[in-house]
Protein backbone atom coordinates (compact mmCIF):
# COMPACT_ATOMS: atom_id res chain seq x y z
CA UNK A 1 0.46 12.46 -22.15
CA UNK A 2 2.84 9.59 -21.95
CA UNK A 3 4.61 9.00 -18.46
CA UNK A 4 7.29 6.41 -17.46
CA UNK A 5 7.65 5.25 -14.30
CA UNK A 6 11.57 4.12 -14.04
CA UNK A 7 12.26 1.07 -11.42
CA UNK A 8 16.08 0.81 -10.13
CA UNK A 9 16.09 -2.20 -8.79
CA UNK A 10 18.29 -3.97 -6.52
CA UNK A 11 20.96 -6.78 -6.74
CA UNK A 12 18.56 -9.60 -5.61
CA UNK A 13 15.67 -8.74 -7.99
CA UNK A 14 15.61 -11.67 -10.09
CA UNK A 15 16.13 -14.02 -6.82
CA UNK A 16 13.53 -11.71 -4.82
CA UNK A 17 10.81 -11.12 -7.77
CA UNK A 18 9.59 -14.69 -8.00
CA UNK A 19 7.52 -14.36 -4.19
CA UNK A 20 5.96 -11.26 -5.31
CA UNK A 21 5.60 -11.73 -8.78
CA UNK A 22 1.87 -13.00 -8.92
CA UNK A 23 0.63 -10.06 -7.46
CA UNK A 24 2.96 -7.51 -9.15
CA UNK A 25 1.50 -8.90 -12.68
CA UNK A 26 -1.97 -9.06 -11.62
CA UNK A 27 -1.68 -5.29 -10.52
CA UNK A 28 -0.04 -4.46 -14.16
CA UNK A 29 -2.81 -6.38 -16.28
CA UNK A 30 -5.32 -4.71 -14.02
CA UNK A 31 -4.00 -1.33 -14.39
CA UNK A 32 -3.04 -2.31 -18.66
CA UNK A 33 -6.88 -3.56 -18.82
CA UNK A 34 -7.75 -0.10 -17.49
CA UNK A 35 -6.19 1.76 -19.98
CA UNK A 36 -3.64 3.63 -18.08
CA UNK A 37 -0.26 1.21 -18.76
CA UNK A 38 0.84 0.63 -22.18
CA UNK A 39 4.05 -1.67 -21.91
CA UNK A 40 6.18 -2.83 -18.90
CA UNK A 41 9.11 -4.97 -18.45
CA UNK A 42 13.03 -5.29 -17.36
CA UNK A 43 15.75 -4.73 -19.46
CA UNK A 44 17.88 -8.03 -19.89
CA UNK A 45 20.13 -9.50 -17.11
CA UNK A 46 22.08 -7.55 -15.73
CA UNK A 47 18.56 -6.36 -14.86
CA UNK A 48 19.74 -2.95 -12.96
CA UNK A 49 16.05 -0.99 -14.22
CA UNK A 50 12.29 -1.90 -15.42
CA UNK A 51 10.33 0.75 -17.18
CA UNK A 52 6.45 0.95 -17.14
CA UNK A 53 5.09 3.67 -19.70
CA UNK A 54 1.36 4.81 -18.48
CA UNK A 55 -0.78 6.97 -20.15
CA UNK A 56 -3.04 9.80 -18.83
CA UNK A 57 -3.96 13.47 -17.88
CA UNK A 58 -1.21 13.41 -15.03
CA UNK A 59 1.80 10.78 -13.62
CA UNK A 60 -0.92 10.06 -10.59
CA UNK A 61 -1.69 7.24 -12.06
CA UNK A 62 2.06 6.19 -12.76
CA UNK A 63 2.41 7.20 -8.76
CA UNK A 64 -0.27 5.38 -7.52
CA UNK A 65 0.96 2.25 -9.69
CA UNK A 66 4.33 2.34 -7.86
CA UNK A 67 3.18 3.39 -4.07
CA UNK A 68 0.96 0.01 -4.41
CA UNK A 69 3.41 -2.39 -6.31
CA UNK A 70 4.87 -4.86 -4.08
CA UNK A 71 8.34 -4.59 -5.67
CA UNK A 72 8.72 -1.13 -3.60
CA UNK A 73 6.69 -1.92 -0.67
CA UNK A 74 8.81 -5.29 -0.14
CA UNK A 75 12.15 -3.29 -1.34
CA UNK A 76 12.78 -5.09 -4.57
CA UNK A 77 13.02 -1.53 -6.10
CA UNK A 78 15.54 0.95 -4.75
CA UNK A 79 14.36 3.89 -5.96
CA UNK A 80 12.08 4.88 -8.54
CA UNK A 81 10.88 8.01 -10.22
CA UNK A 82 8.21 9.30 -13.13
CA UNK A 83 9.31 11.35 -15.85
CA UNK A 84 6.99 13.05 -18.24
CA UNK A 85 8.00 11.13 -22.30
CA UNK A 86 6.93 13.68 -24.67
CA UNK A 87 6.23 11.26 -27.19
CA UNK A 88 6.04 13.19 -30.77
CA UNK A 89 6.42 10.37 -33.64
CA UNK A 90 4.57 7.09 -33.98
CA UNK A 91 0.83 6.24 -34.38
CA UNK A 92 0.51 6.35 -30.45
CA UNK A 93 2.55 9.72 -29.78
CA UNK A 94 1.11 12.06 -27.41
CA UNK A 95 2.05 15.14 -28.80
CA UNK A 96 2.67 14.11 -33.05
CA UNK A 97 4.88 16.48 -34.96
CA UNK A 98 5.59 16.12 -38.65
CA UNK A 99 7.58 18.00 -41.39
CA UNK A 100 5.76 19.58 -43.94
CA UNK A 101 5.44 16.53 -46.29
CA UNK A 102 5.42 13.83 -44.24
C-alpha cells in the first residue's frame, strides 16, 4: 500500500529548515535506501505543505518517519497527518486497475 504522510508547515519553514536540514535529509535517504519512502519534497514557495509518499504493509512506518523528523520535534511542522493513497494506475500502483483492453 501507498501512504502519504502530509507536513503543514509553518510560516518560518524556509528560514527555520536550514538548522535542521542535514539531519532531516539524512533521515529521508536512510528511510528511501530502506525501501519504505518513495518521493518527498515541498511544494513551491509559498511553501504552506511537504508530502512524503512511503510504501508498506501499514502507515507505521510513515508514523515513525514523522514522530522522529526534526521538522516536528523542533516545530517546523504544525501539524501533520497520514492518509492511506490508493494508488490504482501507473507501473508502481498499489492496487492496478485496468479496463478491459488496456
Amino acid at each position: 500500500m501507498h501512504y502519504l504522510l502530509i507536513y503543514d508547515v509553518g510560516d518560518d519553514f524556509i528560514k527555520r529548515r536550514e538548522e535542521f536540514r542535514d539531519e532531516h535529509l539524512s533521515l529521508a535517504w536512510r528511510t528511501a535506501g530502506a525501501g519504505d519512502l518513495l518521493l518527498a519534497g515541498a511544494l513551491e514557495e509559498p511553501t504552506e505543505q511537504a508530502f512524503l509518499l512511503f510504501q508498506g504493509a501499514s502507515p507505521d512506518g510513515a508514523r515513525k518517519f514523522a514522530e522522529s523528523d526534526p521538522y516536528v520535534r523542533h516545530g517546523l511542522v504544525r501539524r501533520w497527518r497520514v492518509k492511506q493513497w490508493n494508488t490504482v494506475v501507473g507501473h508502481a500502483a498499489a492496487s492496478p486497475r485496468r479496463p478491459d483492453g488496456v
